[in-house]
N, C-alpha and C. Protein backbone atom coordinates (compact mmCIF):
# COMPACT_ATOMS: atom_id res chain seq x y z
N UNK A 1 55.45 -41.14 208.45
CA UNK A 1 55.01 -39.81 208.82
C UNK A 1 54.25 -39.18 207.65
N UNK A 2 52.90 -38.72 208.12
CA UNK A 2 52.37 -38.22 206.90
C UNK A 2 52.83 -36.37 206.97
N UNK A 3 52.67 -36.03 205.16
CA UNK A 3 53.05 -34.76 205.19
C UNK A 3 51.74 -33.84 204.31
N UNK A 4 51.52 -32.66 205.19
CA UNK A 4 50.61 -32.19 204.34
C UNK A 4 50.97 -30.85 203.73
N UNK A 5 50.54 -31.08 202.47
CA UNK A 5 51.04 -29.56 201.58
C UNK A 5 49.80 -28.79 201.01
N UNK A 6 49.94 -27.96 200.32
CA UNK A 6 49.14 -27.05 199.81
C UNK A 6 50.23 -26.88 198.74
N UNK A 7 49.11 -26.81 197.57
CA UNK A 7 49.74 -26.28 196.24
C UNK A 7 48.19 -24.61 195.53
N UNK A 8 49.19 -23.69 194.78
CA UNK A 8 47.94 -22.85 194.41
C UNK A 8 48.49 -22.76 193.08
N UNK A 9 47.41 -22.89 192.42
CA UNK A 9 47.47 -22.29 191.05
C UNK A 9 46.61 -21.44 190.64
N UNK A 10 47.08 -20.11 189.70
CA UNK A 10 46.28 -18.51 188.96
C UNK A 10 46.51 -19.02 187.54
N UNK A 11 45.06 -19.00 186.78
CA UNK A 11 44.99 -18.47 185.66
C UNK A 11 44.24 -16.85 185.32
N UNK A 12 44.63 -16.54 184.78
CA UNK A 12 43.98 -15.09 184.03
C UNK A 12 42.95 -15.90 183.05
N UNK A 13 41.20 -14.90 183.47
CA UNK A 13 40.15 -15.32 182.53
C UNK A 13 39.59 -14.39 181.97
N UNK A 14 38.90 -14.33 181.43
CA UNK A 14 38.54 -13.14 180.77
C UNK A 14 37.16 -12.85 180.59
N UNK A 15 36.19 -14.24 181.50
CA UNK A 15 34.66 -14.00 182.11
C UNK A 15 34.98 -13.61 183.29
N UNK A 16 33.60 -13.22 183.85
CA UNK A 16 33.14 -13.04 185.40
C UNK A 16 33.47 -14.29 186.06
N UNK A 17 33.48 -14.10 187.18
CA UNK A 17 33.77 -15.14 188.35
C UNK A 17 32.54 -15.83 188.19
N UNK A 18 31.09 -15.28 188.05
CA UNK A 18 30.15 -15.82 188.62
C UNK A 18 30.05 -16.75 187.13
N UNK A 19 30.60 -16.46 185.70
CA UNK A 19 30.05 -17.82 184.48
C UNK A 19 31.05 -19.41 185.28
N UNK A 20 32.13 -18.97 185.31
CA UNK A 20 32.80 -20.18 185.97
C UNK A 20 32.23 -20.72 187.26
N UNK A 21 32.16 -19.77 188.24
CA UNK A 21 31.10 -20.43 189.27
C UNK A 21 30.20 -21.65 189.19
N UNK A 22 29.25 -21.06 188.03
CA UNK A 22 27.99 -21.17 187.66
C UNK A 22 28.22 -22.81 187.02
N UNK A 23 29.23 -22.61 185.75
CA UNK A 23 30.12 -24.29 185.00
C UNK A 23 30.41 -25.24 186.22
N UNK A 24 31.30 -24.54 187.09
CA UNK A 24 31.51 -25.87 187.87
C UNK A 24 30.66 -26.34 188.99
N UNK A 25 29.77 -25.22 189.14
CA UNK A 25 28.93 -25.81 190.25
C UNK A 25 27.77 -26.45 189.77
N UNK A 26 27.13 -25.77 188.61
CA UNK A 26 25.40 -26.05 187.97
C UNK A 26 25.70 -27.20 186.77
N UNK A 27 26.81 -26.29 185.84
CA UNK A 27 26.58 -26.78 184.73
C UNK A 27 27.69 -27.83 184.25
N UNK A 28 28.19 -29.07 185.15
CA UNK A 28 29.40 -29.46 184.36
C UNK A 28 29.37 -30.80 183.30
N UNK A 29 28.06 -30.47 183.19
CA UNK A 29 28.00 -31.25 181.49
C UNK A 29 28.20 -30.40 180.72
N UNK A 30 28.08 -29.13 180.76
CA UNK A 30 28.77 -28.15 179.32
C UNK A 30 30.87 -28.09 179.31
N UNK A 31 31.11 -28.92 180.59
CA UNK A 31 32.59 -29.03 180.56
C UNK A 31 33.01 -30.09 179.91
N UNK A 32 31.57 -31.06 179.49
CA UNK A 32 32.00 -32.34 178.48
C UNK A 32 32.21 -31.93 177.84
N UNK A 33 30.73 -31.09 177.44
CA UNK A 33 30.70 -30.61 175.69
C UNK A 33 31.65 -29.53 175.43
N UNK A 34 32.54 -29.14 176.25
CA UNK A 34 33.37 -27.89 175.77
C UNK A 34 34.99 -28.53 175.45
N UNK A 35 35.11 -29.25 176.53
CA UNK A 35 36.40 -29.94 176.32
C UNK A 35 36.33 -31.89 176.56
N UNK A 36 35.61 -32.27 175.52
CA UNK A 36 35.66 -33.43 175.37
C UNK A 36 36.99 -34.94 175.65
N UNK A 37 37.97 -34.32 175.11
CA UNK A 37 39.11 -34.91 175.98
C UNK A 37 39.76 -35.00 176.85
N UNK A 38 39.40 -33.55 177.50
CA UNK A 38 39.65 -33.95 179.15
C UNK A 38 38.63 -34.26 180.27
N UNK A 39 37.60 -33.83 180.07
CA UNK A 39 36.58 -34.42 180.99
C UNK A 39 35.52 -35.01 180.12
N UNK A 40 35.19 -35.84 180.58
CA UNK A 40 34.17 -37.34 179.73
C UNK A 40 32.37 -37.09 180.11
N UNK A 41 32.48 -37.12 181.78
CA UNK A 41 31.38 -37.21 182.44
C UNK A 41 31.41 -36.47 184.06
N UNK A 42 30.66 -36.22 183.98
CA UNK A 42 30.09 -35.83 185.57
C UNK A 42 29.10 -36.06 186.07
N UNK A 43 29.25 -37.87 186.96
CA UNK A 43 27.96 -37.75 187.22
C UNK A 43 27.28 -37.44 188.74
N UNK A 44 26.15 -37.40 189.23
CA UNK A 44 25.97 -37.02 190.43
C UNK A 44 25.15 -38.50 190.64
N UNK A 45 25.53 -38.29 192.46
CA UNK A 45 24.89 -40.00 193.15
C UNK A 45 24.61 -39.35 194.23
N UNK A 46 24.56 -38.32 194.65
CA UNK A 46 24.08 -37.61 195.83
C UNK A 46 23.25 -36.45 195.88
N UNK A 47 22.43 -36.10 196.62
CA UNK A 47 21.54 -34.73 196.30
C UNK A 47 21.36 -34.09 194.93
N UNK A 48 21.38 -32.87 195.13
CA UNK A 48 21.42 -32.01 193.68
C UNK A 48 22.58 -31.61 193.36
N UNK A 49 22.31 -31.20 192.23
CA UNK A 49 23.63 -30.87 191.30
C UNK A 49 23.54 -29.35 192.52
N UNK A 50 25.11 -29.17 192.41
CA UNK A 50 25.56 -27.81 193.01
C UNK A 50 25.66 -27.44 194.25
N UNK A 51 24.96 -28.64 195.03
CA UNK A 51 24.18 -28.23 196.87
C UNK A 51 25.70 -28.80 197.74
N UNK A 52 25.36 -27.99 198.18
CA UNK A 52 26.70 -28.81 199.45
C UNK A 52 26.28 -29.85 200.15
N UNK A 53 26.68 -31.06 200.43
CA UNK A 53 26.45 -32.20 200.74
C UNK A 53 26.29 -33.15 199.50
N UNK A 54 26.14 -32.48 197.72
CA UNK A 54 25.91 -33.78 196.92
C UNK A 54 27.38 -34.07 196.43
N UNK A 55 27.31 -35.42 196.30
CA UNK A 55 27.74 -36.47 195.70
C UNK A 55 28.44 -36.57 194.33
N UNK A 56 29.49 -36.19 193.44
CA UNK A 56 29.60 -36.11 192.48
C UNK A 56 31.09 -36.85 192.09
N UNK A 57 30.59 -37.58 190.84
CA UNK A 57 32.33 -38.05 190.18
C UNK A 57 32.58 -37.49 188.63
N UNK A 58 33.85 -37.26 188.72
CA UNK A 58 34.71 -36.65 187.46
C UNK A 58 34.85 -37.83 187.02
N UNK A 59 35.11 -38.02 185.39
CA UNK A 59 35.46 -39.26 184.59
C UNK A 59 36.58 -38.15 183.64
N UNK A 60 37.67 -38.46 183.96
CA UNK A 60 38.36 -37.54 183.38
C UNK A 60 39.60 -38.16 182.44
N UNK A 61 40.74 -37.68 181.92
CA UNK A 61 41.60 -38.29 180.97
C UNK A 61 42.92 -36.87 181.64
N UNK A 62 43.92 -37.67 182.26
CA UNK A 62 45.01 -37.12 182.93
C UNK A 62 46.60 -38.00 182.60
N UNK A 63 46.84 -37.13 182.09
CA UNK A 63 48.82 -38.23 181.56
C UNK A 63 48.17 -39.62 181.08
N UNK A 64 47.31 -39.44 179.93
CA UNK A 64 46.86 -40.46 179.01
C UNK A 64 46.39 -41.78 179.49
N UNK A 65 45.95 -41.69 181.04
CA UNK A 65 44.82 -42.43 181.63
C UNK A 65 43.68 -42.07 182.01
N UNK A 66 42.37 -42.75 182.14
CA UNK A 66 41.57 -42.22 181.84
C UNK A 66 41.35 -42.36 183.54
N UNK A 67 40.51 -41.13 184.35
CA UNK A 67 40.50 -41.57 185.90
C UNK A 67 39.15 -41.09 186.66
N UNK A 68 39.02 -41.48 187.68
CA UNK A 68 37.61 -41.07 188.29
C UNK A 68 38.36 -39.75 189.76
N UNK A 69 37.61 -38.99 189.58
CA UNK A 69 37.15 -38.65 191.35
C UNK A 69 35.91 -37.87 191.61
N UNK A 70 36.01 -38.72 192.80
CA UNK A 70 34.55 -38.53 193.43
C UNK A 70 34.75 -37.86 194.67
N UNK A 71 33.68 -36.84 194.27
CA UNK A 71 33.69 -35.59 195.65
C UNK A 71 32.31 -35.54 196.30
N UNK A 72 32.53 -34.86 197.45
CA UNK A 72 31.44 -33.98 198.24
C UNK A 72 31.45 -32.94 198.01
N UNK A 73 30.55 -31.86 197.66
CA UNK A 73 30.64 -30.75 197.50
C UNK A 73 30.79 -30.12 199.11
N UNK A 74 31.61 -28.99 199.94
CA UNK A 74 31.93 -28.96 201.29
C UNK A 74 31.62 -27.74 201.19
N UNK A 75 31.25 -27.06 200.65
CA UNK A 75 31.23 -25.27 200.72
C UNK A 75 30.62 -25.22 199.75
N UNK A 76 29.95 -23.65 199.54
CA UNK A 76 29.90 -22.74 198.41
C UNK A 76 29.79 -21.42 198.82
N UNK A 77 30.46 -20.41 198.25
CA UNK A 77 30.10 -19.01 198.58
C UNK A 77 29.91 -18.50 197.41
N UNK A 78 28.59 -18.14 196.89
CA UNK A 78 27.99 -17.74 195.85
C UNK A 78 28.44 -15.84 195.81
N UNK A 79 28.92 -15.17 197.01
CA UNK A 79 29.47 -13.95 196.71
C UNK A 79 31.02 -14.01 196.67
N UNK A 80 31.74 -14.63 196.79
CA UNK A 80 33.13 -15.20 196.26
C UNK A 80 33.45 -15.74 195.08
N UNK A 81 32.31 -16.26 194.61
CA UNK A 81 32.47 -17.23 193.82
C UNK A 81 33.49 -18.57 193.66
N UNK A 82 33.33 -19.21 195.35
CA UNK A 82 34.03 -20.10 195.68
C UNK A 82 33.31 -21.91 195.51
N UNK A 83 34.49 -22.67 195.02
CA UNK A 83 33.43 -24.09 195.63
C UNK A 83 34.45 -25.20 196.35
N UNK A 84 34.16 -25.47 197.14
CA UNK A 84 35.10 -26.71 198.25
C UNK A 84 34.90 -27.95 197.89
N UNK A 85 35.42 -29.07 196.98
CA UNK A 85 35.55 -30.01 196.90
C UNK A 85 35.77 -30.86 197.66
N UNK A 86 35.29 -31.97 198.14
CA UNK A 86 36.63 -32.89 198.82
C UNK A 86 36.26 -34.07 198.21
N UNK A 87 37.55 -34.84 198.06
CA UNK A 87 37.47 -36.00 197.32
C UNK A 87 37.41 -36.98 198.03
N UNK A 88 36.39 -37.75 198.05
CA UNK A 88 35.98 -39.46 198.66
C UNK A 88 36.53 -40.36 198.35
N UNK A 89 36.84 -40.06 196.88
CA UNK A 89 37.07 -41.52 196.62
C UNK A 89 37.75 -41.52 194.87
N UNK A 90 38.34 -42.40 194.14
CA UNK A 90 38.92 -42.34 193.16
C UNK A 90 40.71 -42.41 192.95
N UNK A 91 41.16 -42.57 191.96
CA UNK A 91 42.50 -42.63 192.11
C UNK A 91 43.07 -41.26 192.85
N UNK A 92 43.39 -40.10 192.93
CA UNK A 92 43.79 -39.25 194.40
C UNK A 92 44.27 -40.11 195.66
N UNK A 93 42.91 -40.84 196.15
CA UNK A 93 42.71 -40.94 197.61
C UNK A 93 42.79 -42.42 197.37
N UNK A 94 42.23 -43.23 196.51
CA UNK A 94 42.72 -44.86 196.12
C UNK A 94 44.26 -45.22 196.42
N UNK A 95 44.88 -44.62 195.79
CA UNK A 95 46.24 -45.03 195.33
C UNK A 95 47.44 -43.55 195.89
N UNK A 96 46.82 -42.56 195.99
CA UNK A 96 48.04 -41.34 196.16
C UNK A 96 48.09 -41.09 197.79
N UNK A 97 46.96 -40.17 197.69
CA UNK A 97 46.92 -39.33 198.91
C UNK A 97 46.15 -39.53 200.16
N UNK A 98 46.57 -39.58 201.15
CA UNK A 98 45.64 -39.56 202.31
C UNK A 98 44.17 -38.70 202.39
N UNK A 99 44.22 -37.70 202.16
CA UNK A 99 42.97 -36.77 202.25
C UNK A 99 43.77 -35.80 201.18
N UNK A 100 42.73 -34.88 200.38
CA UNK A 100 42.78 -34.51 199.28
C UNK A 100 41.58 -33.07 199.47
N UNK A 101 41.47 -32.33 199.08
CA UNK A 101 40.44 -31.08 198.73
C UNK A 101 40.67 -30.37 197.79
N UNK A 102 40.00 -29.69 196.97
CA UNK A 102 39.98 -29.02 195.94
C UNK A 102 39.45 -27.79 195.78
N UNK A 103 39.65 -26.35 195.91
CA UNK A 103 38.99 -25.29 195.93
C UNK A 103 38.95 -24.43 194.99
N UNK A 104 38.11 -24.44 194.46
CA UNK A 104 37.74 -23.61 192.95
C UNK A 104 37.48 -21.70 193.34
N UNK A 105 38.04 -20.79 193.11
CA UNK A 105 37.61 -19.58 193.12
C UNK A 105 38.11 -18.71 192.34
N UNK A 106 37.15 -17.63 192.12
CA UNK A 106 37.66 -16.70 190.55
C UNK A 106 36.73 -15.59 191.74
N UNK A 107 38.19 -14.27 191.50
CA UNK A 107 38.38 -12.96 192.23
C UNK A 107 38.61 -12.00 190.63
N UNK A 108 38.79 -10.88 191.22
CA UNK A 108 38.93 -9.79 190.51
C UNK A 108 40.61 -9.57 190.50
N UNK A 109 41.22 -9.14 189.04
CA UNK A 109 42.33 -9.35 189.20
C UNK A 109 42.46 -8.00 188.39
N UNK A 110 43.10 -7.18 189.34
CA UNK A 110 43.21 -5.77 188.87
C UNK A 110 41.71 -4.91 188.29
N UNK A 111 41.91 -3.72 187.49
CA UNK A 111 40.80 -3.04 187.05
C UNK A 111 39.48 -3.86 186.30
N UNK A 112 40.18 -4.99 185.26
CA UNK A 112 38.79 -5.71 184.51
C UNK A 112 39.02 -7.35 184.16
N UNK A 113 39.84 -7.40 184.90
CA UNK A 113 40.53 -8.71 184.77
C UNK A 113 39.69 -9.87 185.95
N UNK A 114 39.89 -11.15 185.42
CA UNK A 114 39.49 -12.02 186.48
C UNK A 114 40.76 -12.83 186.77
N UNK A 115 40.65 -13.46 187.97
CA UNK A 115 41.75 -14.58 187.83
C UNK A 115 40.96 -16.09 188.85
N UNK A 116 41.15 -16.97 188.09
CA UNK A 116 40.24 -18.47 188.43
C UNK A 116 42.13 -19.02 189.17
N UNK A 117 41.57 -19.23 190.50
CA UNK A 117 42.40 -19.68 191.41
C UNK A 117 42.00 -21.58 192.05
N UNK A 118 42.87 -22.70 191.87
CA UNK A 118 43.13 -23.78 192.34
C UNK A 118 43.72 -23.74 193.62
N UNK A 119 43.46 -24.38 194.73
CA UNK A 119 43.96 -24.59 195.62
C UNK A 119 43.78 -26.10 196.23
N UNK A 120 44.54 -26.86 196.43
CA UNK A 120 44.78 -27.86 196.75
C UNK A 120 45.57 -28.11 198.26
N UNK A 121 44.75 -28.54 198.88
CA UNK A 121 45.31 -29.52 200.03
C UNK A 121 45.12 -30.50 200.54
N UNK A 122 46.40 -31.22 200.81
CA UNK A 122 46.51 -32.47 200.38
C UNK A 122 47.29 -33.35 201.53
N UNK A 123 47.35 -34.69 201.58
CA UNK A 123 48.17 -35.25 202.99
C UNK A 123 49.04 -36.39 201.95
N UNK A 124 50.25 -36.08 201.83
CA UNK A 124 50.78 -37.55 201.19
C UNK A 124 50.97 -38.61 202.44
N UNK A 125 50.84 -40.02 202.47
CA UNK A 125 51.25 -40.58 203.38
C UNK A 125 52.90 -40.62 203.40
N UNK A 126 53.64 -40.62 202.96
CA UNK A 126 54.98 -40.49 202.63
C UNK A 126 55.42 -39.88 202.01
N UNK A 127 56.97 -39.36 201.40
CA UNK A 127 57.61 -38.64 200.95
C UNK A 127 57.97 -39.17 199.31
N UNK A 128 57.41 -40.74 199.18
CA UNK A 128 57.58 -40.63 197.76
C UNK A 128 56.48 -40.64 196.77
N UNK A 129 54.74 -39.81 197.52
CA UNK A 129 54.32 -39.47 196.89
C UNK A 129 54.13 -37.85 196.34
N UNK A 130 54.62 -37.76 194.88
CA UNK A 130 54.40 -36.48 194.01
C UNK A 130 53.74 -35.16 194.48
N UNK A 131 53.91 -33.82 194.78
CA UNK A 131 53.04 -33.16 194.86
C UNK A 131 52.43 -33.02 193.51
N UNK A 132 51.08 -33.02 193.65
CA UNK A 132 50.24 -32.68 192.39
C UNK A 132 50.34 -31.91 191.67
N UNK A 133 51.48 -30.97 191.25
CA UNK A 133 51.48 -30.35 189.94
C UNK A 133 51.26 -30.49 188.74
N UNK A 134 51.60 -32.02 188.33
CA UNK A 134 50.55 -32.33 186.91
C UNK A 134 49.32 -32.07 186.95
N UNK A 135 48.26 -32.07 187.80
CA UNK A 135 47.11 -32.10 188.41
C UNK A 135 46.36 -30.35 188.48
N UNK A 136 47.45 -29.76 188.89
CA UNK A 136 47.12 -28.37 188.90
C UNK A 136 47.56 -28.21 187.34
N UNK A 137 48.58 -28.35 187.15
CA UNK A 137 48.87 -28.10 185.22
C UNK A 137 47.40 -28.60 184.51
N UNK A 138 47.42 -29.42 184.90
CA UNK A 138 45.54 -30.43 183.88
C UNK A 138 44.46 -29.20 184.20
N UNK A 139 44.20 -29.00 185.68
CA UNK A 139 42.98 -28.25 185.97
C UNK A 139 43.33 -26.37 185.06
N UNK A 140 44.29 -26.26 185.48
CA UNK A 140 44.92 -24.62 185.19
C UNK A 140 44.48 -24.69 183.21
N UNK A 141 45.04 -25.94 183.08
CA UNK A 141 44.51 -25.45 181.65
C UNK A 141 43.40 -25.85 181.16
N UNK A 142 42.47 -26.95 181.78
CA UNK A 142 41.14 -27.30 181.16
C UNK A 142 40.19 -25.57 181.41
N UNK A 143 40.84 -24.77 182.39
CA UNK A 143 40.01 -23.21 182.29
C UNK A 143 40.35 -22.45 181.69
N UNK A 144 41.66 -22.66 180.99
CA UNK A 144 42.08 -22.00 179.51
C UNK A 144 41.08 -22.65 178.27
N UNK A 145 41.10 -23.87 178.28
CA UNK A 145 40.22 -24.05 176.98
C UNK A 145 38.54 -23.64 177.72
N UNK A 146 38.11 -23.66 178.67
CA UNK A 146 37.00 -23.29 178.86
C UNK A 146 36.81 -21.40 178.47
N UNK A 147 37.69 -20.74 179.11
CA UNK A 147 37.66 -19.45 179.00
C UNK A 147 37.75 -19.22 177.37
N UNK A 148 38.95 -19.88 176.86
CA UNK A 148 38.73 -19.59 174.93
C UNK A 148 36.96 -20.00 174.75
N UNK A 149 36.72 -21.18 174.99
CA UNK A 149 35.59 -21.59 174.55
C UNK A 149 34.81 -20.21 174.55
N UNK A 150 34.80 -20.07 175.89
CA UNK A 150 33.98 -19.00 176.58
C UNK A 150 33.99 -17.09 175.50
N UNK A 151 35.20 -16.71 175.13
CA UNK A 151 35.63 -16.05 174.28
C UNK A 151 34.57 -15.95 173.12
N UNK A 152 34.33 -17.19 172.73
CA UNK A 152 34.06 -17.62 170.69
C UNK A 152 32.44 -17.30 171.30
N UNK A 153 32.15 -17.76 172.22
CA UNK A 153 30.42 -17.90 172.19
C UNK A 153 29.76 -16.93 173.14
């Protein structure tokens, strides 16, 4: 019996919605150069960078293996500052999960505050695979070192 969950994770940032937007949709070679040990590469094999319908894989470093995933970009709402992942292919959907998605969005969090929100849903085929909380822990904080980054410059 497959089971499907949803996991969410909030960080507090301290840019606009629209610089993070902008990183994970336009620019995620400055997520090499910002945090070099957790993400390696991003490359694209489909359309353009940012468009819904392209093609893109993470080369990333997660619980001291180094791993791929490869998405479709499925959405964007440029006045939300939302982006819909779904993952094709890579260890996730290789080896874990039945179907997998990833939703990136940063809202207004109180008077001047931002908050960059993870949302994950996910299908385990069984009950003895993990919900992804290491996964949300990895993502929740690679936008802490992005947001410090973001801070200094």
């Amino acid at each position: 019996m497959a089971l499907s969950g949803k996991l969410i994770g909030y960080v507090d940032i301290s840019k606009t919605g629209d610089v993070f937007h902008d990183l994970f949709r336009h620019k995620p070679h400055e997520i090499v150069t910002i945090a070099p040990e957790k993400v390696h590469d991003c490359e694209l094999h489909e359309g353009d960078r940012g468009v819904v319908g392209s093609v893109i894989s993470w080369h990333y470093t997660h619980e001291g293996k180094k791993k791929i995933s490869k998405q479709i970009i499925e959405s964007v709402n440029e006045e939300n500052h939302t982006i819909v992942f779904k993952v094709i292919g890579g260890d996730l959907v290789d080896e874990l999960y039945k179907r997998f998605t990833i939703i990136f969005h940063v809202e207004p969090n109180g008077d001047e505050g931002q908050v960059a929100t993870w949302t994950f849903e996910f299908e385990k085929p069984d009950t003895s695979v993990p919900y992804p909380t290491s996964l949300m822990d990895y993502l929740s904080n690679l936008v802490k070192d992005l947001d410090a980054h973001n801070k200094e410059n």
